[in-house]
Structure formats: structure tokens, C-alpha cells
Protein backbone atom coordinates (compact mmCIF):
# COMPACT_ATOMS: atom_id res chain seq x y z
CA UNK A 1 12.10 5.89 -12.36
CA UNK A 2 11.35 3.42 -9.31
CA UNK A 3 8.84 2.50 -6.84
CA UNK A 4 11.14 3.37 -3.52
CA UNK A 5 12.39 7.12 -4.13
CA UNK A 6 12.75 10.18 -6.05
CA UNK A 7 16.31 11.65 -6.31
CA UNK A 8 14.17 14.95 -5.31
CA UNK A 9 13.73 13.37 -2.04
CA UNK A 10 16.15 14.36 1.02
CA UNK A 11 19.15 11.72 2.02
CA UNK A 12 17.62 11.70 5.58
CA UNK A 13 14.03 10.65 4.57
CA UNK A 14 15.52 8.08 2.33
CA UNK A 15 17.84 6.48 4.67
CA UNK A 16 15.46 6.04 7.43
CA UNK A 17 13.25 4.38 4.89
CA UNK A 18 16.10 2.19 3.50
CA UNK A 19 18.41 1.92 6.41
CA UNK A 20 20.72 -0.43 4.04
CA UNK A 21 21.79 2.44 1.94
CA UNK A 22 23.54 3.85 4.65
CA UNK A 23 26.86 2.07 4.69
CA UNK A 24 26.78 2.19 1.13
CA UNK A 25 26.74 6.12 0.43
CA UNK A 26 29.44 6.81 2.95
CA UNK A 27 31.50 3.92 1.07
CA UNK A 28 30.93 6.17 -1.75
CA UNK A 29 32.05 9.55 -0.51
CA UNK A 30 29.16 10.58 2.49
CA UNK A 31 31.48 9.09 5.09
CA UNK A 32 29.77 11.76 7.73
CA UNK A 33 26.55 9.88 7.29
CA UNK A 34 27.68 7.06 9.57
CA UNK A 35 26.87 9.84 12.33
CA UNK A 36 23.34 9.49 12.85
CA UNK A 37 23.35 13.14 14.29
CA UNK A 38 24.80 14.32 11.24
CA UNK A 39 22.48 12.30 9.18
CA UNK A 40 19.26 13.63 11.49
CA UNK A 41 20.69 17.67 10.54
CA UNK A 42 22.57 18.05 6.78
CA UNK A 43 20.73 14.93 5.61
CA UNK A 44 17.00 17.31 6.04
CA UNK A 45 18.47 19.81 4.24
CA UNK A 46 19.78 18.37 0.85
CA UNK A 47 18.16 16.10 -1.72
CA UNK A 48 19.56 13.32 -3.39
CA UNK A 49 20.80 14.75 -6.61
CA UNK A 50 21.98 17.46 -4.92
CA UNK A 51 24.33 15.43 -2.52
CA UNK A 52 25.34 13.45 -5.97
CA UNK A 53 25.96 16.50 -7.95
CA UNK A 54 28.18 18.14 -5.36
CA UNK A 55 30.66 15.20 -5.68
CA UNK A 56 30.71 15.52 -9.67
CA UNK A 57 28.78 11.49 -9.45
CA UNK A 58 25.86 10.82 -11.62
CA UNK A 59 22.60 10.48 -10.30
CA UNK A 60 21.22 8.34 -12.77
CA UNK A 61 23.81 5.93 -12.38
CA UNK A 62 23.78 6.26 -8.91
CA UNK A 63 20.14 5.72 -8.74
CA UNK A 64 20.18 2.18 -9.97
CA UNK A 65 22.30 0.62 -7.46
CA UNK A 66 20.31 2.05 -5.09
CA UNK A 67 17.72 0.12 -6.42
CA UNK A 68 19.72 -2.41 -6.43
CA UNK A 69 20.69 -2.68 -3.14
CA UNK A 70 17.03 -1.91 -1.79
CA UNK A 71 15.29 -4.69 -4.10
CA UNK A 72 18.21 -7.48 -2.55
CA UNK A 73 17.28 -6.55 0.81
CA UNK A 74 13.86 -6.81 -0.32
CA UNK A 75 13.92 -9.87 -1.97
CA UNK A 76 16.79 -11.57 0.79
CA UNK A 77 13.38 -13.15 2.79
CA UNK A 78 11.42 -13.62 -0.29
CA UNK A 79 12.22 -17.53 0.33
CA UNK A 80 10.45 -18.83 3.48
CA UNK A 81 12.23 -17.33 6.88
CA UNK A 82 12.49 -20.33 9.26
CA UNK A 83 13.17 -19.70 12.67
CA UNK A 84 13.57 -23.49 13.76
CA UNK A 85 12.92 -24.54 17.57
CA UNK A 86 12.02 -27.69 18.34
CA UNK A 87 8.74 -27.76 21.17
CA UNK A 88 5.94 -26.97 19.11
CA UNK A 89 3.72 -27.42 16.00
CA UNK A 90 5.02 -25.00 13.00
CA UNK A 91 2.98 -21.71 12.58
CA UNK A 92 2.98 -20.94 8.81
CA UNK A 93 2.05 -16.98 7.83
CA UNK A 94 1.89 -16.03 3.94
CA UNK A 95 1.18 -12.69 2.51
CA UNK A 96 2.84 -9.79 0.89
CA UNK A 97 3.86 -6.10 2.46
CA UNK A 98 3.80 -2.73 1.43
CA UNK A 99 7.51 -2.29 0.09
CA UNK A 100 8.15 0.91 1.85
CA UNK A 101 7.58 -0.60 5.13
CA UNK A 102 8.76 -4.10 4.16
CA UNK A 103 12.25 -4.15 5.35
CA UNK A 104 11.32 -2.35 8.93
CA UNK A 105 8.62 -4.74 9.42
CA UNK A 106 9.86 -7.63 8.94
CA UNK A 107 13.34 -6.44 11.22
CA UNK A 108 10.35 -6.30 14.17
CA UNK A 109 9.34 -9.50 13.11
CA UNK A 110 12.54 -11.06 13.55
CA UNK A 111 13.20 -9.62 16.85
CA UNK A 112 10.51 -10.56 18.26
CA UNK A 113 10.62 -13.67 16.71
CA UNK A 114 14.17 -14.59 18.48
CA UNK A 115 12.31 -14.59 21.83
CA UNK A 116 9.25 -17.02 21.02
CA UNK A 117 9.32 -20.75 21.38
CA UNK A 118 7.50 -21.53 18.40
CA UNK A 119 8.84 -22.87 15.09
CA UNK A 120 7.63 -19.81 12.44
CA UNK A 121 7.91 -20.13 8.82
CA UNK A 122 6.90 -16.91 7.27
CA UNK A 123 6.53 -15.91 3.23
CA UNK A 124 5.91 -11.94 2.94
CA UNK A 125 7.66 -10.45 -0.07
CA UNK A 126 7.58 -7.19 -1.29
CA UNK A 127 3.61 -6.22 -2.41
CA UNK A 128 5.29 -4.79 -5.47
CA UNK A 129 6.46 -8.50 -6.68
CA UNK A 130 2.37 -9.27 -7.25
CA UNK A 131 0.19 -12.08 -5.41
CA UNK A 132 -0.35 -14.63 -8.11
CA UNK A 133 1.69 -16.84 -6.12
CA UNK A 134 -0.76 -16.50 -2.94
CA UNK A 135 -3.44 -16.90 -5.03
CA UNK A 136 -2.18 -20.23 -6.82
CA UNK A 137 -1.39 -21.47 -3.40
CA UNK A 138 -4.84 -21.03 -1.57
CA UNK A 139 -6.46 -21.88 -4.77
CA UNK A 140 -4.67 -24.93 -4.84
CA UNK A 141 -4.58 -25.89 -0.42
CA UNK A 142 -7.06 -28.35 1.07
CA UNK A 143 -8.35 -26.37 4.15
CA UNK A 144 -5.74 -28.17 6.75
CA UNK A 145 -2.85 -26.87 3.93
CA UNK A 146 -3.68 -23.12 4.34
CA UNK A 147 -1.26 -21.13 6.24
CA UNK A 148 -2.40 -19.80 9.84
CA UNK A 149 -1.91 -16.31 9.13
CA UNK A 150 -2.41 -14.74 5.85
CA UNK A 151 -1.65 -10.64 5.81
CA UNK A 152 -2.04 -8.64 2.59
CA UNK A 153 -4.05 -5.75 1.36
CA UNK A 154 -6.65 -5.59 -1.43
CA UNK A 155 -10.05 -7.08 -2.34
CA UNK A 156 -10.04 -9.56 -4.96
CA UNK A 157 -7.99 -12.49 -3.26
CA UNK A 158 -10.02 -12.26 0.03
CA UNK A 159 -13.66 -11.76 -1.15
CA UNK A 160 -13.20 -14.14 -4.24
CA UNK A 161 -15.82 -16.73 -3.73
CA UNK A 162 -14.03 -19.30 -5.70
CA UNK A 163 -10.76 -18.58 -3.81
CA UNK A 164 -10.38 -17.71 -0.05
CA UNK A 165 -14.25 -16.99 0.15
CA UNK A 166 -15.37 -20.43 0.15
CA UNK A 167 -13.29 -20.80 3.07
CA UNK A 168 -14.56 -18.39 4.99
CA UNK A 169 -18.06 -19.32 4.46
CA UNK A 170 -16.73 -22.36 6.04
CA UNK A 171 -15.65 -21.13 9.38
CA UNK A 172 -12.18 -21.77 8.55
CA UNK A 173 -10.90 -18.04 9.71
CA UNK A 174 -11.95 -15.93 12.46
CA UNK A 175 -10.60 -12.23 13.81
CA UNK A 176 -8.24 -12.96 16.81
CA UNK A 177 -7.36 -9.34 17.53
CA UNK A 178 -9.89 -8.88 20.63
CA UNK A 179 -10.56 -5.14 19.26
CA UNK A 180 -14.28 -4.10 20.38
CA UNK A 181 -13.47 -0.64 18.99
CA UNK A 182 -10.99 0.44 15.58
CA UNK A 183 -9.20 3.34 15.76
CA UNK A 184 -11.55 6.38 15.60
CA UNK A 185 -10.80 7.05 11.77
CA UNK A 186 -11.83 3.62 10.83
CA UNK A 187 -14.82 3.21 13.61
CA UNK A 188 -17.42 6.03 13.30
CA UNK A 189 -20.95 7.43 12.01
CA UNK A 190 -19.31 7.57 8.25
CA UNK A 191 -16.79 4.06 8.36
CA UNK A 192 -16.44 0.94 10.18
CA UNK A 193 -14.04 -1.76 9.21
CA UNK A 194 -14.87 -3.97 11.99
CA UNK A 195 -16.53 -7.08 10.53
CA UNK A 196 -19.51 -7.50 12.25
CA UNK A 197 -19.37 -11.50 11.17
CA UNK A 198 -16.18 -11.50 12.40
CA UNK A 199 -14.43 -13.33 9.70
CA UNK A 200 -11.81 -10.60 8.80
CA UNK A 201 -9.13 -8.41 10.25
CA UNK A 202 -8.12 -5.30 9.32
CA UNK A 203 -4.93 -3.55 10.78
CA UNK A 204 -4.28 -0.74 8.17
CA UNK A 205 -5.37 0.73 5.06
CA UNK A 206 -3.67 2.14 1.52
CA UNK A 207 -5.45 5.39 0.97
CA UNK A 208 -5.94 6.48 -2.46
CA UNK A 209 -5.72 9.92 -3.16
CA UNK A 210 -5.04 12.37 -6.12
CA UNK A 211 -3.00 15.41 -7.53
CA UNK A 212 -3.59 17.85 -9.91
CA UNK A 213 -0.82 19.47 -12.61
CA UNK A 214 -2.43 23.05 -12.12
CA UNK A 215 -0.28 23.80 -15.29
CA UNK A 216 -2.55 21.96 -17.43
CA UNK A 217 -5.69 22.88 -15.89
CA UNK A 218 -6.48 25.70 -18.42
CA UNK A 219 -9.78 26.92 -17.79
CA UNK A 220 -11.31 23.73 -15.77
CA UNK A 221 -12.47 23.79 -12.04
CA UNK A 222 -10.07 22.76 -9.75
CA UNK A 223 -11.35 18.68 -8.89
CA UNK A 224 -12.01 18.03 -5.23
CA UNK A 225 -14.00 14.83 -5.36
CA UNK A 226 -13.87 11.48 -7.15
CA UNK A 227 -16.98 12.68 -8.88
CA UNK A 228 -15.07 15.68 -9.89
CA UNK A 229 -12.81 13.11 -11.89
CA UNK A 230 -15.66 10.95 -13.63
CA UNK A 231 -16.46 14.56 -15.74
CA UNK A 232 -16.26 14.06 -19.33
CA UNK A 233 -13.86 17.49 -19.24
CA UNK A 234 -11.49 15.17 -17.73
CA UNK A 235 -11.19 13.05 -20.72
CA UNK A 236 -7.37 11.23 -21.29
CA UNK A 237 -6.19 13.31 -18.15
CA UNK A 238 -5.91 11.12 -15.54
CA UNK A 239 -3.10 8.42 -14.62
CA UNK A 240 -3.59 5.08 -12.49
CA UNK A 241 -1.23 2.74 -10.71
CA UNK A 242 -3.03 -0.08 -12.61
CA UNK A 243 0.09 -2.51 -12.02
CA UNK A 244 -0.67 -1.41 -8.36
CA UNK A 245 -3.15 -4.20 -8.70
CA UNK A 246 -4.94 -4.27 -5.18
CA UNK A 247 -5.09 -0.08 -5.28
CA UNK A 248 -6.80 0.13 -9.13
CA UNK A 249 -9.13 -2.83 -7.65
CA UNK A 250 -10.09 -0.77 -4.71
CA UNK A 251 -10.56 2.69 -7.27
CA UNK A 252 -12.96 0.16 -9.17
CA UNK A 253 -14.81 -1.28 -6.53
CA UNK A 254 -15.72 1.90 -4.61
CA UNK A 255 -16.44 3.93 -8.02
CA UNK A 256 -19.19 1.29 -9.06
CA UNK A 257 -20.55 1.32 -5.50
CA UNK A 258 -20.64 4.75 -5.44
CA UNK A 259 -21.34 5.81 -9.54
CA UNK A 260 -22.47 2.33 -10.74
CA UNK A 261 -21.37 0.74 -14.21
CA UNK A 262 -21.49 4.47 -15.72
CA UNK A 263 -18.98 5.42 -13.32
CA UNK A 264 -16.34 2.78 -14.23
CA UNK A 265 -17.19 3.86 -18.09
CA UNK A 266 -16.48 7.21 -17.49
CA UNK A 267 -13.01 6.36 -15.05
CA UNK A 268 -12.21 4.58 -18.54
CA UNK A 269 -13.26 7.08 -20.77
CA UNK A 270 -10.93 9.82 -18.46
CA UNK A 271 -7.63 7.65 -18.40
CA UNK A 272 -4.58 8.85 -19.86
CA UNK A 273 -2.32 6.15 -18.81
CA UNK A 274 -1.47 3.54 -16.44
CA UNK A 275 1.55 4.51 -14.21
CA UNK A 276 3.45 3.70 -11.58
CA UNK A 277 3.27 6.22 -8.81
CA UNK A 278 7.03 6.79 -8.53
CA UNK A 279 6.37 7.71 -12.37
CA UNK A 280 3.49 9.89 -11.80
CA UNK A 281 5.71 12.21 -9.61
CA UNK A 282 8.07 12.27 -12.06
CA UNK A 283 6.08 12.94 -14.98
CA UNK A 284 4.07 15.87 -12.91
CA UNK A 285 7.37 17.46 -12.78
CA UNK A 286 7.80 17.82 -16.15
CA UNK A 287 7.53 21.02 -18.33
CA UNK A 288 4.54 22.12 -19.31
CA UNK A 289 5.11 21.37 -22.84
CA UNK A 290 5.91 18.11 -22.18
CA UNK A 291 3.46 15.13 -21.81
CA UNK A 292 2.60 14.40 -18.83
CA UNK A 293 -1.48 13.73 -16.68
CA UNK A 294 -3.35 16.75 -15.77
CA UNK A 295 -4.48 14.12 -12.27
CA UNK A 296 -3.02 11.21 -10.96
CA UNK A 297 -4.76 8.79 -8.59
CA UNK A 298 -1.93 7.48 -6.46
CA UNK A 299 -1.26 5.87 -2.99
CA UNK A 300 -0.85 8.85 0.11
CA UNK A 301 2.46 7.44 0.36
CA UNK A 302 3.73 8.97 -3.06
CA UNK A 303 2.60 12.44 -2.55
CA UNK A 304 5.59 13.24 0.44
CA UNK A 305 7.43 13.57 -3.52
CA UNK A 306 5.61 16.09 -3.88
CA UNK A 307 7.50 19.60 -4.31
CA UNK A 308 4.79 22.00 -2.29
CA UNK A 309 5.92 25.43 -4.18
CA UNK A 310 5.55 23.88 -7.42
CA UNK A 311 1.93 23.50 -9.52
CA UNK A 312 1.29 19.77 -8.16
CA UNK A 313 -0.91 19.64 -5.89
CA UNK A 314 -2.26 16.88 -3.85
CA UNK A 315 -6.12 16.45 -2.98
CA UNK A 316 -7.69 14.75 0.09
CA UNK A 317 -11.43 14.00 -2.08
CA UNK A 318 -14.08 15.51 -0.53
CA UNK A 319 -16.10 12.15 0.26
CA UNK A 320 -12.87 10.72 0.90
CA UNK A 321 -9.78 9.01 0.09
CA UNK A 322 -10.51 5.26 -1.40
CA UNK A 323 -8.89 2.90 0.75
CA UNK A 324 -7.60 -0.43 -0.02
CA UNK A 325 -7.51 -2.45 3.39
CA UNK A 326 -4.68 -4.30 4.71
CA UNK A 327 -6.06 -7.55 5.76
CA UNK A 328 -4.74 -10.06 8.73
CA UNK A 329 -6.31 -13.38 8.57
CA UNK A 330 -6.38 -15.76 11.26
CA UNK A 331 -7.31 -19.77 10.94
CA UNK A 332 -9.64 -20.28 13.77
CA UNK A 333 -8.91 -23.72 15.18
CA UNK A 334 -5.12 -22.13 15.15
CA UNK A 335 -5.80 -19.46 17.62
CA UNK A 336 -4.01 -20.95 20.58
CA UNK A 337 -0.43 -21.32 19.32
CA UNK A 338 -1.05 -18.14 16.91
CA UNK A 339 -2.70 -15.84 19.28
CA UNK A 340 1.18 -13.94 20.71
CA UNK A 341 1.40 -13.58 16.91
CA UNK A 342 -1.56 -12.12 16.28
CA UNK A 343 -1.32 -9.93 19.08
CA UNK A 344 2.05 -8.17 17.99
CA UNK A 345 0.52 -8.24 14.41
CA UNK A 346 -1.60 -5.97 15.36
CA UNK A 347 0.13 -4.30 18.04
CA UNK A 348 0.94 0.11 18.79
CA UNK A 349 4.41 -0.89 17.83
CA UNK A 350 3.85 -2.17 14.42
CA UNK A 351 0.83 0.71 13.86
CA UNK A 352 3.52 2.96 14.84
CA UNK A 353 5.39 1.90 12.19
CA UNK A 354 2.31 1.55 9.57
CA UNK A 355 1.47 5.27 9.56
CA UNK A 356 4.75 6.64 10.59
CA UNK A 357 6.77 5.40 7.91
CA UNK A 358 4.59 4.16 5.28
CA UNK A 359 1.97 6.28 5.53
CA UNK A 360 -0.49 3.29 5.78
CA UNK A 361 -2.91 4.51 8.60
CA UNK A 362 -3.24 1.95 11.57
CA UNK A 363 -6.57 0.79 12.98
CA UNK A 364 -5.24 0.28 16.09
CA UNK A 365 -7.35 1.99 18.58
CA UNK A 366 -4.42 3.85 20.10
CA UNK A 367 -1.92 4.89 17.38
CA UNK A 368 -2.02 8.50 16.38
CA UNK A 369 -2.15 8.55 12.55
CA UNK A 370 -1.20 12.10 12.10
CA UNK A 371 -4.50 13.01 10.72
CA UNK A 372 -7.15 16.36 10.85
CA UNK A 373 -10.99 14.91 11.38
CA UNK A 374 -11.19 16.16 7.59
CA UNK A 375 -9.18 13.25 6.37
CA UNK A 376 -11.80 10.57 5.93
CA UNK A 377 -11.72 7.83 4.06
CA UNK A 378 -14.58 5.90 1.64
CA UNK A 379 -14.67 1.91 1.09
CA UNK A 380 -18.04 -0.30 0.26
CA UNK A 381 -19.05 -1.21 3.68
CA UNK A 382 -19.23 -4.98 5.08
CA UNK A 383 -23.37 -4.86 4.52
CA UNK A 384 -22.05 -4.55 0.18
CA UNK A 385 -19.14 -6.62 0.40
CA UNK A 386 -20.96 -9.83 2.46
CA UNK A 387 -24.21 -9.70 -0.05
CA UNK A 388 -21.67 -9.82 -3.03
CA UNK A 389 -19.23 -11.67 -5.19
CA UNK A 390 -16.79 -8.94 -5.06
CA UNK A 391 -14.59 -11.28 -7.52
CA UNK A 392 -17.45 -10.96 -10.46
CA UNK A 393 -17.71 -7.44 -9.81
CA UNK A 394 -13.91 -6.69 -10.31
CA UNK A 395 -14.09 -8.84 -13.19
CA UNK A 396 -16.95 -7.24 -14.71
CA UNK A 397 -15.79 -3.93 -13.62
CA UNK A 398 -12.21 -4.52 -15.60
CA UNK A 399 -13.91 -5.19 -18.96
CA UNK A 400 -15.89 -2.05 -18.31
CA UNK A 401 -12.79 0.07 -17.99
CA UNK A 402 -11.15 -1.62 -20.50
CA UNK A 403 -13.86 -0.83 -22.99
CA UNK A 404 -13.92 2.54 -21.94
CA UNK A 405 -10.23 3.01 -22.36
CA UNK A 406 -9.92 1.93 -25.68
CA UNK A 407 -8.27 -1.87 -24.13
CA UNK A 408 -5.29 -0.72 -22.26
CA UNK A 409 -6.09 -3.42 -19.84
């Protein structure tokens, strides 16, 4: 089981998402996928295991130096990336990135990086690799110590009034992205992540979504809605990426401003297990008779696993899928030497490559994210999260659940 790919999953979709494996499975018999038109045709039509199996190699073995390979390329950056120059002040960015669209991203970065006359000193590892870091470092920074650019998804480091809050209150950070109007899915009658005190950025989102084993439904109504799941017939059924920190933060927050306390109870009451989402696919393609959740809450990303002639199937919630935002900060009195930054941060290109190959829908105002006008999406709104420590709330929201599911967290 990992977090990048499911040996289900066809060689082409997995080397354009890890480009680095590339070199490596033709050293290891799949010489023809050096041709990129070959890759583009045979590597649709075969998975994985399949390829493996047809050369008598195993899988399983197999499978972990993939990992390998993609958590080195990962990690290679992890360090601060310094692209020296010698004409101007340094512009430090911090953050973390979605792992599936780490690597691509951060190629862009550099490339567009080679061209700019400013020093840049950038820390972004993998999302996966957690944010206590960040935290201890803005926790710990005097305000002319914080980094110029922070970009990360999630709630609890941003809205924290004891961390990154107290800052903000201050004036220290300002959106830079010059965006009057969000992408349409993000800027209607039902959502608008444009902060109308235009402190905070958002360039993406993490939707949160679910799946249901049909197997194991029984005699149960099919869920459609997040309400569906908070039924007591649901009880130790459902599975959450809870070491997906910012996405279980995001389920929490929107079911207690949606359901209240008695909604996080009943989430609690419901869970079967915490899992990651690469495990959740896995585990919904077990036998019936085997153990495995009846509905998994899991990012959008995960459900391309998905087999769609099998009895998993995934659910767009009726009021919505739950999104945890990806967030670009910007320090205010920074603007002029960060501003080209800022503005290929939050670019079509880099959209592009938000929805296309992660999945992560764009706010940009002129990326397509692949979406039907029935794919909405639910958060708290700016008029809940500015009138709130979201930071208590989480807190107070995890010792609900925890409760409620007998202490697993």
C-alpha cells in the first residue's frame, strides 16, 4: 500500500504522474517505454501488475522501489532550493504541496525560476511529510523572520489565532493576485473563496468526497449526502484519511458548521477506521468476506483507482464535496520584489497543472476544471471563519470525535 499509486492503475497514467519512473522500468525490461508514442498507446491499455506479471517480475517487490524512487525525487528539494544571483534582496517561500503534483510543480518552478533575477530560497516538501515544521517555524518567527510567501492547504495553521492569525490581524499579509473574480466554481450564489478582507489567497482546493462498497450495503439506502453518513445505520462503516491531517480538519470543520457538536459525535460514532486513501482503494477491493469500510471519505484524487465495473462507487454529496483550500500567502510590505512570483503562483499554467494532474481544482478564473455545474463544493464561508477561532474549534472538535470513536485519535 502507498500514497502515489495502485498497481491497478495503467503504466501511462502513472508515468505521466511520476515522470522519474520512466527510465527506470525500461532499465528493467519496458525498453519500448522510452518512446513516448508507445508509452501514450500500450501504456492506456495495461495496468501495472499486468505489465509486471507478463515478465514473470513481482509486483510487490516491484512496487517498493517504485516508491522508492518517487519518495527520493520527492524528498531531493526537501532541503531549501537556492537559486543564488547576486542583485537583489532574497525572497524566502515555505509551504508544503500536494505529493501528486509535487514533482511537476516544482519542475515549473525551477524553470521559471532560471530566468528571474532574484535570489529565491524555497522549502515545499511533499504535503504527505506533515507541517509541524511550518508550524514550529511561524510559531517561533518575529514578524520580519516570516517567509514572503507561504503556500499550503488546510485550516488549522492559517486561522490559528495563536499562530499565523495574530499576524494577520496585524496587517502583515495581504492577497497579491489582482483577481476581482475566482473561477466560476469557487465565485457564485452558493461559494465564494475570495476574502472579502483581503488577507488570504486561495489558488486551489482538495475536494473531499466519498465511495460506497455496494457489497456491504445490505439493505441500507444508497448515501448521497454528508448527512446521509452522520445516520446511526452507518455505525463503524466509514474510513477517514485522519493522517491526511488538513483533509480530516476540513471534514470536521464543515460537519460542525453544518450539523453542530452532534454532528462531529455522530462522524465519531460512524468511524470504522482511519486510513490512508491509497489504503481505502485497496481495502474496497477486497472480497466481500473480508474486512474492509462499507464508505470511505477520501480526496477526488484517489477515486481515478477506482475500478468503474466493480461495486465501488464514488459519490459527488449532494450539498457538496468538502473542500480543504490551498492557501497562497503573501507578506504585504514584500509585494514589490514578490509580485512576478505571485503572479506565476497563481497563473493558467500552474491551474492547468492543479486540476489536470492532481485533480486539485484551480480558482483561476480561466482554467477549465473538467467539471458538470453539479459538482459543487461546501466550505464554512469567510463571514464563519473571520468571527471564529477556527484553532479552538478543531481542537474542540477532535476531542469530540475522539470520544465518539472510542479514542482512536
Amino acid at each position: 500500500m502507498n500514497p502515489y499509486f495502485s498497481l491497478s492503475d495503467k503504466v501511462y497514467d502513472v508515468t505521466e504522474r511520476y515522470p522519474e519512473l520512466i527510465d527506470w522500468l525500461a532499465e528493467n525490461g519496458f525498453e519500448n517505454l522510452r518512446n513516448d508514442v508507445m508509452r501514450k498507446t500500450i501504456g492506456r491499455t495495461i495496468s501495472l501488475e499486468t505489465a509486471f506479471r507478463s515478465k514473470e517480475l513481482s509486483p510487490e517487490l516491484l512496487e517498493k522501489q517504485m516508491v522508492e524512487i518517487i519518495q527520493k525525487k520527492c524528498q531531493k528539494d526537501d532541503s531549501a532550493s537556492v537559486i543564488q544571483h547576486t542583485d537583489s534582496d532574497v525572497i524566502n517561500v515555505a509551504g508544503v504541496l500536494p505529493c501528486p503534483i509535487r514533482v511537476q510543480l516544482l519542475e515549473k518552478l525551477d524553470n521559471w525560476l532560471e530566468n528571474q533575477k532574484d535570489d529565491i530560497k524555497y522549502e515545499l516538501p511533499a504535503a504527505s511529510m506533515g507541517i509541524e515544521w511550518l508550524r514550529e517555524s511561524i510559531e517561533k518567527s518575529k514578524t520580519d523572520e516570516l517567509a514572503d510567501i507561504y503556500l499550503s492547504a488546510g485550516f488549522s495553521l492559517f486561522f490559528d489565532k495563536h499562530i499565523m492569525g495574530r499576524h494577520m490581524d496585524a496587517g502583515i499579509f495581504s492577497d497579491l493576485t489582482g483577481e476581482k473574480k475566482l473561477n466560476a466554481h469557487f465565485d457564485n450564489n452558493e461559494i465564494d473563496l475570495k476574502d472579502p478582507l483581503k488577507r488570504y489567497s486561495i489558488i486551489g482546493a482538495v475536494p473531499a468526497v466519498f465511495m460506497v462498497n455496494t457489497e456491504l450495503l445490505g439493505e441500507r439506502a444508497f448515501p448521497k449526502s454528508w448527512s446521509d453518513l452522520l445516520k446511526p445505520e452507518f455505525a463503524d462503516t466509514i474510513a477517514l484519511p485522519m493522517q491526511d491531517l488538513d483533509l480530516f480538519n476540513a471534514v470536521l470543520l464543515n460537519i460542525y458548521n453544518n450539523f453542530g457538536e452532534a454532528g462531529i459525535s455522530s462522524l465519531g460514532k460512524n468511524l470504522y477506521a482511519g486510513m490512508h486513501p491509497s489504503e481505502m482503494v485497496k481495502s474496497a477491493k477486497r472480497k466481500k468476506s473480508e474486512q474492509s469500510p462499507l464508505i470511505t471519505i477520501m480526496p477526488y484524487f484517489f477515486t481515478c483507482m477506482i475500478d468503474e465495473k466493480g461495486p465501488i462507487k464514488a459519490v459527488w454529496p449532494e450539498e457538496g464535496a468538502i473542500i480543504s483550500p490551498i492557501f497562497l500567502l503573501t507578506k504585504t510590505s514584500s509585494q514589490k520584489k514578490i509580485q512576478p512570483l505571485v503572479d506565476f503562483l497563481f497563473s493558467k499554467e500552474l491551474g492547468e497543472l492543479f486540476c489536470l494532474d492532481g485533480k486539485f481544482p484551480s480558482t483561476h478564473p480561466q482554467v477549465n476544471n473538467g467539471l458538470s455545474p453539479e459538482q459543487k463544493f461546501i466550505w464554512p464561508g469567510w463571514d464563519f471563519i473571520h468571527s471564529h477561532d477556527i484553532g479552538k474549534i478543531l481542537a474542540k472538535s477532535r476531542l469530540i470525535f475522539s470520544k465518539a470513536s472510542g479514542g482512536i485519535i
